[in-house]
N, C-alpha and C. Protein backbone atom coordinates (compact mmCIF):
# COMPACT_ATOMS: atom_id res chain seq x y z
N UNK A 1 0.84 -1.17 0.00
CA UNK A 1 0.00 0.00 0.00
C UNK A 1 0.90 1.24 0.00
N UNK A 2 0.36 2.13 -0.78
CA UNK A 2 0.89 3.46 -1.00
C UNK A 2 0.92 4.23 0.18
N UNK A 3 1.99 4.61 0.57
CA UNK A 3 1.60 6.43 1.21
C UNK A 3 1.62 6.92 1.13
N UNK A 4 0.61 7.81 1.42
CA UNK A 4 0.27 9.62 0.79
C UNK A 4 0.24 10.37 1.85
N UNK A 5 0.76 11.57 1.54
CA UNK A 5 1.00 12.71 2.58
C UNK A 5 0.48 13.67 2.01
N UNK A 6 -0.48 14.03 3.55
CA UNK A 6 -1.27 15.34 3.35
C UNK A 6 -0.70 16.59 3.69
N UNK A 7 -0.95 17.72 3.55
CA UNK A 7 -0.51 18.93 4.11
C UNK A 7 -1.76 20.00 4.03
N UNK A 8 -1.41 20.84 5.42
CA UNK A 8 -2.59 21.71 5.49
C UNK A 8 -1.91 23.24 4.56
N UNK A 9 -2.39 23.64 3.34
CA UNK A 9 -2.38 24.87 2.61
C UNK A 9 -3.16 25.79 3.31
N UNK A 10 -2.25 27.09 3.57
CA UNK A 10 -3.14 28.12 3.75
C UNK A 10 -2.61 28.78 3.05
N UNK A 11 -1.39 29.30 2.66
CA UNK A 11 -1.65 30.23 1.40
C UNK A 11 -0.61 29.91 -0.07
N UNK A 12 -0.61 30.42 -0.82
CA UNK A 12 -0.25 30.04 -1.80
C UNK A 12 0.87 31.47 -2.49
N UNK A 13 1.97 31.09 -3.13
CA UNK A 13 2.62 31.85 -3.61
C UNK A 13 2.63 32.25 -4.94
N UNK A 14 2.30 33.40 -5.90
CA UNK A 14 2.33 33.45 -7.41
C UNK A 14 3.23 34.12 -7.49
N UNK A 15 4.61 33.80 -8.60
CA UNK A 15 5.71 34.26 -9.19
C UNK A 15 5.36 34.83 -10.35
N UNK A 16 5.19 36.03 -10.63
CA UNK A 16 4.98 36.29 -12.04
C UNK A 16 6.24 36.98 -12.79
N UNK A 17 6.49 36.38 -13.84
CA UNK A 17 8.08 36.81 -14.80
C UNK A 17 8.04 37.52 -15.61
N UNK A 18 9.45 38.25 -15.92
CA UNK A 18 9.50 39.23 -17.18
C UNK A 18 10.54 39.53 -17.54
N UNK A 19 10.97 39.72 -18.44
CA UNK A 19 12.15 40.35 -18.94
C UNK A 19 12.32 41.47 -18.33
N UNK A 20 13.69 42.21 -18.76
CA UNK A 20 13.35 43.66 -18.57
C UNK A 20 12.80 44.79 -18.62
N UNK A 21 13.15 44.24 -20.23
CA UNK A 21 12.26 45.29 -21.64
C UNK A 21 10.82 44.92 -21.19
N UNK A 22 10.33 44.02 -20.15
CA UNK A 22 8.71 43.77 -19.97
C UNK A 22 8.56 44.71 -19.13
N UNK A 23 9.69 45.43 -18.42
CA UNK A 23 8.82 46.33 -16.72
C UNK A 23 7.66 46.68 -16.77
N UNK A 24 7.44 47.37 -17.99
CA UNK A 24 6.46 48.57 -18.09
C UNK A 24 4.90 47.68 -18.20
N UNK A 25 5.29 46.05 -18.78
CA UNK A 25 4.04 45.33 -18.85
C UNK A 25 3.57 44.79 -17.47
N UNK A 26 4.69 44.45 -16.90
CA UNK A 26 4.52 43.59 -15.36
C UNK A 26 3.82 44.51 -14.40
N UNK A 27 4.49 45.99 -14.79
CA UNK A 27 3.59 46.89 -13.96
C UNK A 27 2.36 47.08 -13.88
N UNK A 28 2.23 46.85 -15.40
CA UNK A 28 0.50 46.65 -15.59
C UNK A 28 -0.38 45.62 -15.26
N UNK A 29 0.42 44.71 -15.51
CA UNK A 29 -0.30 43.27 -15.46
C UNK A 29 -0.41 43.16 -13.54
N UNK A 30 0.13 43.62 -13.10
CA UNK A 30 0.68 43.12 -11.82
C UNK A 30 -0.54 44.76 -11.37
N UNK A 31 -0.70 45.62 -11.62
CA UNK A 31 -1.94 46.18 -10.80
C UNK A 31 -3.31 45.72 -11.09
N UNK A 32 -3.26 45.06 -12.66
CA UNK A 32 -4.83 44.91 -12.92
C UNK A 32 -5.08 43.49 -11.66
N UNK A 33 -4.02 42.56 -11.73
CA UNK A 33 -3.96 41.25 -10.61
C UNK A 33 -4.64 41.61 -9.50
N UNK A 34 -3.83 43.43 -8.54
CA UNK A 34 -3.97 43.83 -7.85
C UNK A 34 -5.91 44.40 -7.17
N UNK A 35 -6.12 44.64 -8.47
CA UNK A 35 -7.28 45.14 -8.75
C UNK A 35 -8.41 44.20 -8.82
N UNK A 36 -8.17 43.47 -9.29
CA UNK A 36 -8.86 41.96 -9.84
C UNK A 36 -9.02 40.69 -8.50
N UNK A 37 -8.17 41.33 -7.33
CA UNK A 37 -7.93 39.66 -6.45
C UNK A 37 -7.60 40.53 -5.20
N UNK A 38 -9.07 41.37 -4.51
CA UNK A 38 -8.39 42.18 -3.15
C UNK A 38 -8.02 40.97 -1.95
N UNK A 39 -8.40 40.01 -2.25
CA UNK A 39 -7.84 39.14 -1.10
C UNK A 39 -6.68 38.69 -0.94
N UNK A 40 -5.70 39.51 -1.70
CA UNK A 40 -4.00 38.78 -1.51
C UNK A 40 -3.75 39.49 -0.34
N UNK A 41 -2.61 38.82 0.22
CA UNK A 41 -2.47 38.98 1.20
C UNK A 41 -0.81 39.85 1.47
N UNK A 42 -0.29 39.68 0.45
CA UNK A 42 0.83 40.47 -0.34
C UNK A 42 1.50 40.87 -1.43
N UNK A 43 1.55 41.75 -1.62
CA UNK A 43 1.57 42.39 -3.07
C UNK A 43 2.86 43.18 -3.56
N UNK A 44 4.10 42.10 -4.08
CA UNK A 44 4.97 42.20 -4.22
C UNK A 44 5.51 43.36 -4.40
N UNK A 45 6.32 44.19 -4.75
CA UNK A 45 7.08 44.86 -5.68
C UNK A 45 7.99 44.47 -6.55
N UNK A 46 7.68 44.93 -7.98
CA UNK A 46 8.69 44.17 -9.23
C UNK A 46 10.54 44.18 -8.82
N UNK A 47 10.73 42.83 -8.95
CA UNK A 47 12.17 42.60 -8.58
C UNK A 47 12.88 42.31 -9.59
N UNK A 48 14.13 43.80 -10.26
CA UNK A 48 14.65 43.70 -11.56
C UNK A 48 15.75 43.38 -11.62
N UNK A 49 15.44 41.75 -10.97
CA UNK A 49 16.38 40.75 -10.96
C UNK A 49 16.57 39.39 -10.90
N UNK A 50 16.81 38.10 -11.00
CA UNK A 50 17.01 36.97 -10.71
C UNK A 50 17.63 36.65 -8.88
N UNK A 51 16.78 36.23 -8.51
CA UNK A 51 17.24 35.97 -7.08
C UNK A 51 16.27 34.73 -6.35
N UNK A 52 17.42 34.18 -5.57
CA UNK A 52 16.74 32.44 -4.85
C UNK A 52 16.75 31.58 -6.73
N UNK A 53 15.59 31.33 -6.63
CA UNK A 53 15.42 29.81 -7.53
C UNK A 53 14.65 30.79 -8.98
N UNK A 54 14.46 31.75 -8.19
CA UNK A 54 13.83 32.14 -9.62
C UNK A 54 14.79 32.83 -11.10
N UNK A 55 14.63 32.56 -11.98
CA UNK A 55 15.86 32.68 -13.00
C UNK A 55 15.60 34.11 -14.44
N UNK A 56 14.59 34.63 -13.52
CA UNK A 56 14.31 36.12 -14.21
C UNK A 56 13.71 36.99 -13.33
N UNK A 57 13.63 38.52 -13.35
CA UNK A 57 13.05 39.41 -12.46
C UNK A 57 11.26 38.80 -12.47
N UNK A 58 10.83 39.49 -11.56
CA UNK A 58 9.60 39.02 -11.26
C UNK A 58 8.88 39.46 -10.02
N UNK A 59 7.91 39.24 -10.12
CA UNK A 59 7.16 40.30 -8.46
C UNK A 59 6.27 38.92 -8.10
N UNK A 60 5.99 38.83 -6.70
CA UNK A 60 5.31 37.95 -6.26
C UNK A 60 4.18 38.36 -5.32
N UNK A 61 3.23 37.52 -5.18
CA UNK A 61 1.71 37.85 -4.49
C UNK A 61 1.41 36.48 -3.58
N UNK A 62 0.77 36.62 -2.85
CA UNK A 62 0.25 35.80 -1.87
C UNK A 62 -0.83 35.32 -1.98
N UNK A 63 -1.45 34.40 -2.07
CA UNK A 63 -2.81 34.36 -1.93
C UNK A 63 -3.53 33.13 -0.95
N UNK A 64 -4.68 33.60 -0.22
CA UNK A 64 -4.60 32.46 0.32
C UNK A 64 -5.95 31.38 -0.54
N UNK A 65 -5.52 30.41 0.42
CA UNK A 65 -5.81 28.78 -0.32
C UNK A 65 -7.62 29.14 -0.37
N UNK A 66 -8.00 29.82 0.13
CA UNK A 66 -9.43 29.96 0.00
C UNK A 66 -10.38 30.47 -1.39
N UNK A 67 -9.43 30.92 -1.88
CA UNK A 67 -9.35 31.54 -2.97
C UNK A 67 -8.81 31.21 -4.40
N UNK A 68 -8.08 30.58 -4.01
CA UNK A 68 -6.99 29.81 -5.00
C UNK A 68 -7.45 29.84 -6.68
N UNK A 69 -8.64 29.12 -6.83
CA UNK A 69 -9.01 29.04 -7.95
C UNK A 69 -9.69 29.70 -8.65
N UNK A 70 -10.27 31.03 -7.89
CA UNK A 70 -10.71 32.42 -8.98
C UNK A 70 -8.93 33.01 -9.10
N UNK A 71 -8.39 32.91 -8.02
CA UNK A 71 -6.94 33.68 -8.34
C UNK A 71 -6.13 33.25 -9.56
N UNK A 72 -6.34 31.83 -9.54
CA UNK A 72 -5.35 31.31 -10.53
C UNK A 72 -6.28 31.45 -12.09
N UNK A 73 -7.67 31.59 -11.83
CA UNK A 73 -8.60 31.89 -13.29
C UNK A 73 -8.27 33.37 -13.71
N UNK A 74 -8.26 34.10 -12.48
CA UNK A 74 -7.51 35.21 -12.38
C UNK A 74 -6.12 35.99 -13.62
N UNK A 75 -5.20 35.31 -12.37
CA UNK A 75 -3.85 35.30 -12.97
C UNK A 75 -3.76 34.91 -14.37
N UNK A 76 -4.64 33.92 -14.48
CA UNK A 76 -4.23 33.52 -16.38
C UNK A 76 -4.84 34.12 -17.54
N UNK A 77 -6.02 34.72 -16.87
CA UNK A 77 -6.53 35.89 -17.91
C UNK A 77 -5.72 37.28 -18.09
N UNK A 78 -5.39 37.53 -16.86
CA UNK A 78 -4.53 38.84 -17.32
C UNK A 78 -3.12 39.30 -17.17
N UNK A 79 -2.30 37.81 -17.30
CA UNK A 79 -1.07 37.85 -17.26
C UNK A 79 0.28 37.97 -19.00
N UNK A 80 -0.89 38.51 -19.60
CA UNK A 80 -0.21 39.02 -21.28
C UNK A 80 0.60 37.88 -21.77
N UNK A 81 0.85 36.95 -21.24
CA UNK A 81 1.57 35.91 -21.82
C UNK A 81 3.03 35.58 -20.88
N UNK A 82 2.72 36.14 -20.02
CA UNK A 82 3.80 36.02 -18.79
C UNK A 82 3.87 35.00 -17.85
N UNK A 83 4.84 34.46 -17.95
CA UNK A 83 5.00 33.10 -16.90
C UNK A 83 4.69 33.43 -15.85
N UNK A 84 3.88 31.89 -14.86
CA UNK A 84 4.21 32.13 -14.07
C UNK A 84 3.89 31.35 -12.91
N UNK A 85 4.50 30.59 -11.87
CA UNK A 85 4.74 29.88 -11.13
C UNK A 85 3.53 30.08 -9.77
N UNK A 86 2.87 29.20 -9.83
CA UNK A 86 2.42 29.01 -8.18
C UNK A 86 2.09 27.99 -7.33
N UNK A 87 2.61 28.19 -6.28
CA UNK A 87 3.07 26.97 -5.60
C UNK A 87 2.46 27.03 -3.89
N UNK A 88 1.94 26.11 -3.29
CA UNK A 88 1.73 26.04 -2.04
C UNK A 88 2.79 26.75 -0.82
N UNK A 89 2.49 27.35 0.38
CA UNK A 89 3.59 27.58 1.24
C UNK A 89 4.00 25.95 1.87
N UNK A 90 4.81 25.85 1.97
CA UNK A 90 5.13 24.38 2.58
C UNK A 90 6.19 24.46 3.27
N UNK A 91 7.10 23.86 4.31
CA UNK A 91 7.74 23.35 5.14
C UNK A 91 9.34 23.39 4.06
N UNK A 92 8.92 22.13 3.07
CA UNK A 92 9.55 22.19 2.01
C UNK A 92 10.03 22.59 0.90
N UNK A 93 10.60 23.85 0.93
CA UNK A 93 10.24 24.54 -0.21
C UNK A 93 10.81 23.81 -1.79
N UNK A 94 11.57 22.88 -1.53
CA UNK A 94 11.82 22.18 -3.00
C UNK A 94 10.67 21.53 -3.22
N UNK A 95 9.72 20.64 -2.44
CA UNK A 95 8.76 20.34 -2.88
C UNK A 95 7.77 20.87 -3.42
N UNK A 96 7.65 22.82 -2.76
CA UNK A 96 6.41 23.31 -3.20
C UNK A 96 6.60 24.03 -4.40
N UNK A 97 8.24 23.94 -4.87
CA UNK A 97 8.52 24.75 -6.22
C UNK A 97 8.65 23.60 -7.09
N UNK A 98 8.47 22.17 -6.58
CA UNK A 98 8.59 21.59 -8.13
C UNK A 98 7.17 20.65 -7.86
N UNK A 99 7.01 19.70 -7.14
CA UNK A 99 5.83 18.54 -7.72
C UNK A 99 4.60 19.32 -7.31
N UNK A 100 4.55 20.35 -6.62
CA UNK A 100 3.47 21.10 -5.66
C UNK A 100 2.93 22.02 -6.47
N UNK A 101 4.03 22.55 -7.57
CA UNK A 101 4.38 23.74 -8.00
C UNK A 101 3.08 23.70 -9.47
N UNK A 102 2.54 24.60 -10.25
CA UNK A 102 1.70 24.95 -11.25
C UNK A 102 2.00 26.15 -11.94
N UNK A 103 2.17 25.81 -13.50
CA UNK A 103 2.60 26.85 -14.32
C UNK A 103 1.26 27.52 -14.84
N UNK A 104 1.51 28.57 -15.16
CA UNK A 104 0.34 29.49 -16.23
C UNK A 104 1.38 30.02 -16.95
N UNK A 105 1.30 29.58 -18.71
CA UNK A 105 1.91 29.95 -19.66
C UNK A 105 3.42 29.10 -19.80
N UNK A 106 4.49 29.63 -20.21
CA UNK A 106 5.59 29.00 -20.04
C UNK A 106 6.40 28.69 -19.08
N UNK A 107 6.68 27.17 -18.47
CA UNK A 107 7.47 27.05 -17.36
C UNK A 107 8.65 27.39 -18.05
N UNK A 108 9.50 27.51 -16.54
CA UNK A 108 10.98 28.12 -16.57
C UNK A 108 11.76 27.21 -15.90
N UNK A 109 13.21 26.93 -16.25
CA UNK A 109 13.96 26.52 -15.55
C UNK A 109 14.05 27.13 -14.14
N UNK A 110 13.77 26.43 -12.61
CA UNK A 110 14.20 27.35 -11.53
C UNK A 110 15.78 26.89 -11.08
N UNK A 111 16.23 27.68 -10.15
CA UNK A 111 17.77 26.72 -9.96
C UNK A 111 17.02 26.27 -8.44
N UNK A 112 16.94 25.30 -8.79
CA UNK A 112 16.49 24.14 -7.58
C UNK A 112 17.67 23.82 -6.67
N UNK A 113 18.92 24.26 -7.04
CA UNK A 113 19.76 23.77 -6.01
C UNK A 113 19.98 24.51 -5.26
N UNK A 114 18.99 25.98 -5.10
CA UNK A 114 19.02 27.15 -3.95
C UNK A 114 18.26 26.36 -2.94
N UNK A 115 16.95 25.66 -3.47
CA UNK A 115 16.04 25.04 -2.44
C UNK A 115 16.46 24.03 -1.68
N UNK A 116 17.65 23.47 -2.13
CA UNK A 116 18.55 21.82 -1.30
C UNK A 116 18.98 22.49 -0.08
């Protein structure tokens, strides 16, 4: 017999990506999000840089698990074609950035060996 492991989600993390030359889109995309989903619980500021596991600039949002699935119907309508990663808060964070983890649009290489 299999074992399966549960975990209690309460909130959830969205990575959204961009180039550089994107700022001016992320800014946008990232207030209409703002506008669109008052229940986040944090509301990044664009980071015009690669840092931890993530492998392009990008701003991140919180959301919690109650919500999850207008957020993520959300996020994929008005993210212009912008990647973007979301993943459970977990204990583990290699687990919640890769088997836990859910793309909208193009996944990205992360460097997973920040999370070891």
């Amino acid at each position: 017999m299999q074992k399966t492991t549960t975990y209690a989600i309460n909130t959830f993390h969205a990575h959204v990506y961009f180039d550089i030359q994107q700022t001016a889109l992320a800014a946008q995309v990232r207030e209409q999000i703002i506008q669109d989903i008052p229940q986040l619980t944090y509301r990044g500021q664009l980071i015009p840089m690669s840092i931890g596991p993530h492998p392009k600039p990008m701003f991140e949002l919180h959301i919690p698990a109650d919500c999850i699935n207008y957020a993520m119907a959300s996020i994929d309508t008005l993210r212009q074609g912008l990647s973007v990663l979301i993943h459970p808060l977990l204990a583990d964070d290699y687990l919640a950035h890769t088997a836990e983890a859910k793309w909208l649009g193009t996944p990205l290489p992360l460097k997973l060996e920040v999370l070891r």
